[in-house]
C-alpha atoms as a PDB file:
ATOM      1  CA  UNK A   1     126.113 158.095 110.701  1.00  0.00           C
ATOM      2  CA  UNK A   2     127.208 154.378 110.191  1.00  0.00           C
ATOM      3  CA  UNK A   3     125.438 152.514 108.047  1.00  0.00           C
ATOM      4  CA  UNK A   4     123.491 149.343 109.834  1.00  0.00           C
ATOM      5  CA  UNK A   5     124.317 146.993 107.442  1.00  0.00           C
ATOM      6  CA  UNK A   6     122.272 143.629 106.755  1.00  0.00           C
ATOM      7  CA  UNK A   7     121.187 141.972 110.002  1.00  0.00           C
ATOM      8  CA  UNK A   8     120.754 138.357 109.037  1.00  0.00           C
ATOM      9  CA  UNK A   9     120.648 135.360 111.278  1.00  0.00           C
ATOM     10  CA  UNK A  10     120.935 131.686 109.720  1.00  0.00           C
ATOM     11  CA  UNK A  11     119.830 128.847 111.231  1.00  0.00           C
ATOM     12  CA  UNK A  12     120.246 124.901 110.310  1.00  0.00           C
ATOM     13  CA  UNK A  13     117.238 122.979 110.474  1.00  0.00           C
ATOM     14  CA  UNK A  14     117.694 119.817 111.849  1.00  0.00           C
ATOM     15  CA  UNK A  15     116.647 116.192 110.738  1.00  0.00           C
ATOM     16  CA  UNK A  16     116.302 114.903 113.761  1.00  0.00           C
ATOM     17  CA  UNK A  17     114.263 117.540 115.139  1.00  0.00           C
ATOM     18  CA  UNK A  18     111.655 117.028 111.998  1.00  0.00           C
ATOM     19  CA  UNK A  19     109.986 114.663 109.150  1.00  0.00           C
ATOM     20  CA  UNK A  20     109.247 115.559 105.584  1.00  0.00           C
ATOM     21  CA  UNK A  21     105.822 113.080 105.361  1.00  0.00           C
ATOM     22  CA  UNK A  22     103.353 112.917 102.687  1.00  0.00           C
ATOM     23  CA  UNK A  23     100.159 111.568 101.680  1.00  0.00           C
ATOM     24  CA  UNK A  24      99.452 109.193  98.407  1.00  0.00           C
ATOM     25  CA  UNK A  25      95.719 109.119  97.057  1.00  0.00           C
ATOM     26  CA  UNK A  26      94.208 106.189  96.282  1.00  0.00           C
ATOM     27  CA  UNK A  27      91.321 107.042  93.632  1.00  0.00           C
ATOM     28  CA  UNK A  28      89.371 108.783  96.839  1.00  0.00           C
ATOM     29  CA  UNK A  29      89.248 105.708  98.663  1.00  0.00           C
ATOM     30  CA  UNK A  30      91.915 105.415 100.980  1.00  0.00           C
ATOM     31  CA  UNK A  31      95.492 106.856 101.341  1.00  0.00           C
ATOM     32  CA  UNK A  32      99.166 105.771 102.181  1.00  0.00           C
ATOM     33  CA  UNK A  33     101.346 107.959 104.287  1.00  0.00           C
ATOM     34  CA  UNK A  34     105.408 107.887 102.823  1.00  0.00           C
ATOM     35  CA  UNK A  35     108.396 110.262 104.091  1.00  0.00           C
ATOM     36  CA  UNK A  36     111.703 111.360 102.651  1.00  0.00           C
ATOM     37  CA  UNK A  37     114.443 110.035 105.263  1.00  0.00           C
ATOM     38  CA  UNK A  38     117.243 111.936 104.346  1.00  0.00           C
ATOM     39  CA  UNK A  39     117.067 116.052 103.609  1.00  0.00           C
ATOM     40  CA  UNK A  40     118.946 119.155 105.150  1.00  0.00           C
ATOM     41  CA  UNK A  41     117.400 122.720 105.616  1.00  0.00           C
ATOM     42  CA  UNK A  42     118.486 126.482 106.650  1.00  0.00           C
ATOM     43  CA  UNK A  43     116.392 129.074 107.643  1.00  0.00           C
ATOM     44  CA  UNK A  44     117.980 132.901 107.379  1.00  0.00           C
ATOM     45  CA  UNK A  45     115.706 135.841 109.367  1.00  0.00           C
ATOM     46  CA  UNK A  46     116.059 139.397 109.153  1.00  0.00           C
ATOM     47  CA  UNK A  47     114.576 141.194 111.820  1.00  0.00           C
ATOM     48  CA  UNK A  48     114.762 144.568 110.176  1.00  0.00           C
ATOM     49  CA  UNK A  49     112.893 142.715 106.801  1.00  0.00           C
ATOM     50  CA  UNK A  50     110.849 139.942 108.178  1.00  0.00           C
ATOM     51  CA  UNK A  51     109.074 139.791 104.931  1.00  0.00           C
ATOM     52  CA  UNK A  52     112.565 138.853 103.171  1.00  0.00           C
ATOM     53  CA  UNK A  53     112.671 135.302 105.486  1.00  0.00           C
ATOM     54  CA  UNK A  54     113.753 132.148 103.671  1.00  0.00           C
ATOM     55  CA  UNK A  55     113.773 128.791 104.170  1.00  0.00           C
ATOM     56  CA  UNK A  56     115.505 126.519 101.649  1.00  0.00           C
ATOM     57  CA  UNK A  57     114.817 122.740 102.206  1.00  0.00           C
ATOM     58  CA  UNK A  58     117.024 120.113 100.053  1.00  0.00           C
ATOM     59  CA  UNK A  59     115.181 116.475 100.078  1.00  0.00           C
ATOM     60  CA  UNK A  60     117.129 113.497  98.624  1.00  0.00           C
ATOM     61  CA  UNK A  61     114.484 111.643  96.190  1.00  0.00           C
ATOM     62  CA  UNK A  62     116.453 108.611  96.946  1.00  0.00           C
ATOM     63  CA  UNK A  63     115.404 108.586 100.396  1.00  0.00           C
ATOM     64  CA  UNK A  64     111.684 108.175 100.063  1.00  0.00           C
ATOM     65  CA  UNK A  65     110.322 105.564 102.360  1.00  0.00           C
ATOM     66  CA  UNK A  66     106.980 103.744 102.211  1.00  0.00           C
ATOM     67  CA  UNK A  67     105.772 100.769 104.263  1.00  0.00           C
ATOM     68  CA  UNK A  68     104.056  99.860 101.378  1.00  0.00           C
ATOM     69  CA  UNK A  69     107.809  98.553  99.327  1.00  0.00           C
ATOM     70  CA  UNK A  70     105.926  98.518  96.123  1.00  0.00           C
ATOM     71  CA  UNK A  71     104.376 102.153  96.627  1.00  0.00           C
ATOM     72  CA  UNK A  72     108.249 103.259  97.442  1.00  0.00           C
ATOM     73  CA  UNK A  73     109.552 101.171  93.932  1.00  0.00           C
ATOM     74  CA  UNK A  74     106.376 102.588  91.684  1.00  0.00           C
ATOM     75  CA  UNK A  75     107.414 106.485  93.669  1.00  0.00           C
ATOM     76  CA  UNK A  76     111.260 105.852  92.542  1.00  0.00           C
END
């Protein structure tokens, strides 16, 4: 009988297709909203091991983004 062999598919995620946002507290009061413009992703899927799916995300820290510029200079 052959053997089946690993049965992986591999996706790229795309930046253009998502954002990376995040929130910044203010002591409770109020918060600021920032994103990381620039980051690349892959997601692999097993259908025989669906419990063995990954999804590895690289974010450039450079690339963080703030309305707020000196929220984005104290975050860098």
């Amino acid at each position: 009988m052959p053997s089946l062999g690993r049965v992986e598919e591999r996706y790229a995620i795309d930046q253009r297709f998502g954002e990376i946002e995040f929130p910044v507290d203010h002591i409770g009061l109020f918060s600021s909203h920032g994103e990381f413009r620039h980051w690349d992703g892959k997601l692999s899927l097993d259908p025989l091991k669906p419990e063995q799916t990954r999804v590895d995300v690289n974010v450039d820290a450079n690339s963080i983004a703030m309305a707020y510029e000196d929220g984005t200079a104290m975050l860098r």
